[in-house]
N, C-alpha and C. Protein backbone atom coordinates (compact mmCIF):
# COMPACT_ATOMS: atom_id res chain seq x y z
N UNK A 1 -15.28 -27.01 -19.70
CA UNK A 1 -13.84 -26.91 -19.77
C UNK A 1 -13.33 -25.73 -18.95
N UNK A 2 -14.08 -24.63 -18.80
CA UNK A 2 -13.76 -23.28 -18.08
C UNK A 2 -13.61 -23.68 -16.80
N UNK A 3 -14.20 -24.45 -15.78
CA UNK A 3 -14.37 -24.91 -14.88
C UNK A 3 -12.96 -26.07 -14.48
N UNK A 4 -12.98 -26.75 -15.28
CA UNK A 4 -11.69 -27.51 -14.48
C UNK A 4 -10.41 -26.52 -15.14
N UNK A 5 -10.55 -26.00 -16.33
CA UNK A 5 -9.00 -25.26 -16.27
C UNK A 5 -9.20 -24.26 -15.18
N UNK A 6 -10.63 -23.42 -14.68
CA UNK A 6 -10.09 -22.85 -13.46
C UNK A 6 -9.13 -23.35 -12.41
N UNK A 7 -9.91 -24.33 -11.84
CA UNK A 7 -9.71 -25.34 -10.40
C UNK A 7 -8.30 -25.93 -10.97
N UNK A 8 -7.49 -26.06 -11.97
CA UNK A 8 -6.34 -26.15 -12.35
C UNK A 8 -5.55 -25.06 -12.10
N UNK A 9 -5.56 -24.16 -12.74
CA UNK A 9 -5.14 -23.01 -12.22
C UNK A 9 -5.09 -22.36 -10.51
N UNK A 10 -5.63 -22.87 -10.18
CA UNK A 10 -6.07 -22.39 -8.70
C UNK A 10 -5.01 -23.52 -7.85
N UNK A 11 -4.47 -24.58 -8.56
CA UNK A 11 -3.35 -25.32 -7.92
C UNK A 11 -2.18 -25.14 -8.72
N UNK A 12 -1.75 -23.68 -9.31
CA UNK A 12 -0.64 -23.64 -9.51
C UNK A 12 0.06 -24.08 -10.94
N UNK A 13 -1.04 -24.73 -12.11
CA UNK A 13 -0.47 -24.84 -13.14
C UNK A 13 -1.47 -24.28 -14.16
N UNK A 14 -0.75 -23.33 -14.69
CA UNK A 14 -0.93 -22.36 -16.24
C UNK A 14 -1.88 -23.62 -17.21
N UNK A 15 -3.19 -22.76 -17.55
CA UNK A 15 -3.43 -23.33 -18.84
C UNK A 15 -4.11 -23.12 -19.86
N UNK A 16 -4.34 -23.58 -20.68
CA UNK A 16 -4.90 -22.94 -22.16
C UNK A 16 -5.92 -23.79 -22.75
N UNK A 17 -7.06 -23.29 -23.31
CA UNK A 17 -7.91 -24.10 -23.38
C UNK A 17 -7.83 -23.69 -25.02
N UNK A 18 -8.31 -24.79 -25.83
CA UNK A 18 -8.40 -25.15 -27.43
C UNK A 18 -10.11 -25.01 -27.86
N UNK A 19 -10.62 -24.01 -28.11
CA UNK A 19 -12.21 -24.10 -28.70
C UNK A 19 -12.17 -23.84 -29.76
N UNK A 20 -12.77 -24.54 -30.56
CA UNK A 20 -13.81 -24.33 -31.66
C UNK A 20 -15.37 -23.61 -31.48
N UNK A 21 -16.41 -23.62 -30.42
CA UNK A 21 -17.37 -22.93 -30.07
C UNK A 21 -16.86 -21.65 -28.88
N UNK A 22 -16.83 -20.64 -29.65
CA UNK A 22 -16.70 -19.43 -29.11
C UNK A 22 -17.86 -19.44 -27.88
N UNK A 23 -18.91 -19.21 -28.79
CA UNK A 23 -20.46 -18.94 -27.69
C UNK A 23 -20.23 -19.79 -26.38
N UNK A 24 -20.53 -20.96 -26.33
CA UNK A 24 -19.88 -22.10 -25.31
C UNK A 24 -18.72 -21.56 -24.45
N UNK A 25 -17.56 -21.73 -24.63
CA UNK A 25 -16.47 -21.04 -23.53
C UNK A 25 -16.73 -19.65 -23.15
N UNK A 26 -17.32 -18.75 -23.49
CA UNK A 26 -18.00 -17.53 -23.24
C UNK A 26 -18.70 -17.67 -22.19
N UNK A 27 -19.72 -19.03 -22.09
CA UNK A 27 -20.71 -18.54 -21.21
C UNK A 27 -19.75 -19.42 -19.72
N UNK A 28 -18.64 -20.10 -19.81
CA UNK A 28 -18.20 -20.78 -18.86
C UNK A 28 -16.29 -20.61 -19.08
N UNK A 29 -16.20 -19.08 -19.25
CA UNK A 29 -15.06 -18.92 -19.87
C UNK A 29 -13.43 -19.38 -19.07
N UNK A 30 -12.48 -20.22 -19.58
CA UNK A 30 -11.06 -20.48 -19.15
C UNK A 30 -10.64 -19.45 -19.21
N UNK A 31 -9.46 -19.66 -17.92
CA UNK A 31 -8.54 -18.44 -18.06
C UNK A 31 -8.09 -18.03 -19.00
N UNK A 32 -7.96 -18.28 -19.91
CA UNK A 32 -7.18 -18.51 -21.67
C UNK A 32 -7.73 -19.23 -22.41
N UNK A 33 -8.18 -18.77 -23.78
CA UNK A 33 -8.57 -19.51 -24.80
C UNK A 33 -8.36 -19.31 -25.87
N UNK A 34 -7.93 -20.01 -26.92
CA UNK A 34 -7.41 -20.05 -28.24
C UNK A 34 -8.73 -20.48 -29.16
N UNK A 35 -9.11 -19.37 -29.43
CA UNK A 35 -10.46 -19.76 -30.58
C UNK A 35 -9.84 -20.03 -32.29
N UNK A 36 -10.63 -21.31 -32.36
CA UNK A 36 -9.95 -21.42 -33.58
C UNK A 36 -11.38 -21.91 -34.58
N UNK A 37 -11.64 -21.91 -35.61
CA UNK A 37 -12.22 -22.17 -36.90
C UNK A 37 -12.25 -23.85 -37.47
N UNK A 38 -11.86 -24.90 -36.98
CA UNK A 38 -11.56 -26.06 -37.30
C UNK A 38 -13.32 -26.94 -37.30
N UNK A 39 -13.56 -28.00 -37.91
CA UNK A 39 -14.54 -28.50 -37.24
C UNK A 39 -14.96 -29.48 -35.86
N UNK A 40 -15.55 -29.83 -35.76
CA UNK A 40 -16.13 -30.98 -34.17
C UNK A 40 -14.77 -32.00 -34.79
N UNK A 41 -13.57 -32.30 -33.61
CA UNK A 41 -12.91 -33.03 -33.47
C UNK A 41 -11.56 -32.83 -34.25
N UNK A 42 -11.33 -31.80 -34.63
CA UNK A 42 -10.37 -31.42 -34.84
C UNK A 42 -9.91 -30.05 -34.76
N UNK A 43 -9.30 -30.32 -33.10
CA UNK A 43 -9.25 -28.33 -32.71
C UNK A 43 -8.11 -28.50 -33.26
N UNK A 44 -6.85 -29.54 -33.50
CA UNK A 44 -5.37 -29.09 -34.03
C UNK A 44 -5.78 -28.47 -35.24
N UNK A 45 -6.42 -28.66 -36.31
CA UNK A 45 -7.07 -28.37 -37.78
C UNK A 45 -6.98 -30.11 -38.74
N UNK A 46 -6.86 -29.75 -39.60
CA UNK A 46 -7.28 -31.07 -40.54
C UNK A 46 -6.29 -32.46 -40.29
N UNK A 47 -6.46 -32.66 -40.37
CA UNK A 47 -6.31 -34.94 -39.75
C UNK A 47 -4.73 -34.51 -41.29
N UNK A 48 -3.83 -35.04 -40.35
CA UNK A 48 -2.07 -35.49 -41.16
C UNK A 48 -2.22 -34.19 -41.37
N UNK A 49 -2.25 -33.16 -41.21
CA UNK A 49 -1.53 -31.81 -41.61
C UNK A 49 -0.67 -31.57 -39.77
N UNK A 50 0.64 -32.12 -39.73
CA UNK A 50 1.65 -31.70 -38.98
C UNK A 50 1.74 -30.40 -39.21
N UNK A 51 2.29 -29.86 -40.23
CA UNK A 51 2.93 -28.22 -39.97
C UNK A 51 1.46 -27.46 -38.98
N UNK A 52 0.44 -27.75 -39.88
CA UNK A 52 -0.86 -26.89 -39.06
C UNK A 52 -1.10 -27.22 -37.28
N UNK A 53 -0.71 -28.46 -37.31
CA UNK A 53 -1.19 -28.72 -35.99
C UNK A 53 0.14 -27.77 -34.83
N UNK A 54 1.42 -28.19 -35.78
CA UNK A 54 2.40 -27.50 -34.91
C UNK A 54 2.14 -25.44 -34.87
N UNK A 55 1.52 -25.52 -35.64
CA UNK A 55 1.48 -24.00 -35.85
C UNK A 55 -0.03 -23.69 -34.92
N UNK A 56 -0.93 -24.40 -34.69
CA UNK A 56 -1.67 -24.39 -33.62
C UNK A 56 -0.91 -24.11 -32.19
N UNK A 57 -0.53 -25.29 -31.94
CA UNK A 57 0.25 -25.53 -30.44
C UNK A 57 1.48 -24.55 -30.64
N UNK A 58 2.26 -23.53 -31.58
CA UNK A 58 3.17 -22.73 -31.68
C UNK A 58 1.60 -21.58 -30.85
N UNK A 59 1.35 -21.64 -31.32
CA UNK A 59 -0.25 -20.43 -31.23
C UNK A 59 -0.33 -19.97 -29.46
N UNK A 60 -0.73 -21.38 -29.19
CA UNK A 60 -1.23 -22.14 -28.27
C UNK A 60 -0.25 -21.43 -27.03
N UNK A 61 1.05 -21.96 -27.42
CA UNK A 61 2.03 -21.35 -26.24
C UNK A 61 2.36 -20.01 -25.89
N UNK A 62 2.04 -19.42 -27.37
CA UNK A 62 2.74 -17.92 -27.25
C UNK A 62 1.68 -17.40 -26.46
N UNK A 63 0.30 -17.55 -26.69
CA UNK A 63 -1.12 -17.13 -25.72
C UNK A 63 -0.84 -17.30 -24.16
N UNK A 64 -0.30 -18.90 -23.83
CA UNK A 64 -0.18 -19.31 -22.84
C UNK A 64 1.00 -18.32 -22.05
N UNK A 65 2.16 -17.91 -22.41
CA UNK A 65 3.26 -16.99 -21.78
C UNK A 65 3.24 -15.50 -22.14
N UNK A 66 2.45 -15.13 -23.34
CA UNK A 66 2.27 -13.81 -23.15
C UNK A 66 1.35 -13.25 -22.50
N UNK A 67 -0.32 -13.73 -22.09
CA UNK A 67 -1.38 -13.32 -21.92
C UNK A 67 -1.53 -13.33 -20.23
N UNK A 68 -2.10 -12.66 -19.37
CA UNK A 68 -2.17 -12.77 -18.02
C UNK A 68 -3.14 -13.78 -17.62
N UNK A 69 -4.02 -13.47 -18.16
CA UNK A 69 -5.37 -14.26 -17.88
C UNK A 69 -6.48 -14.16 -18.91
């Protein structure tokens, strides 16, 4: 994932990557990453919890416009 959000970035559009495995994006790290605690297949967090998922992607953006890289 570190790899194409680079080569994304490198044409001009901002982005943020969603992990659950810290170790993993570490060794191939995105410009930005939002580490989160969820399990395999659910980086928003638990299946029908809206408020959580919006409070993810609330997460998600503020990382994305406050952080440089």
């Amino acid at each position: 994932m570190g790899l194409v959000a680079r080569e994304i970035e490198n044409r001009g559009v901002a982005t943020i990557a969603l992990s659950i495995v810290r170790e993993i994006t570490e060794k191939l790290p995105p410009p930005r990453a939002l580490f989160l605690r969820f399990p395999f297949g659910h980086a928003l967090g638990e299946r029908g919890a809206v408020d959580q998922h919006f409070a993810v992607l609330r997460l998600a953006f503020e990382l994305l416009f406050a952080a440089d890289r």
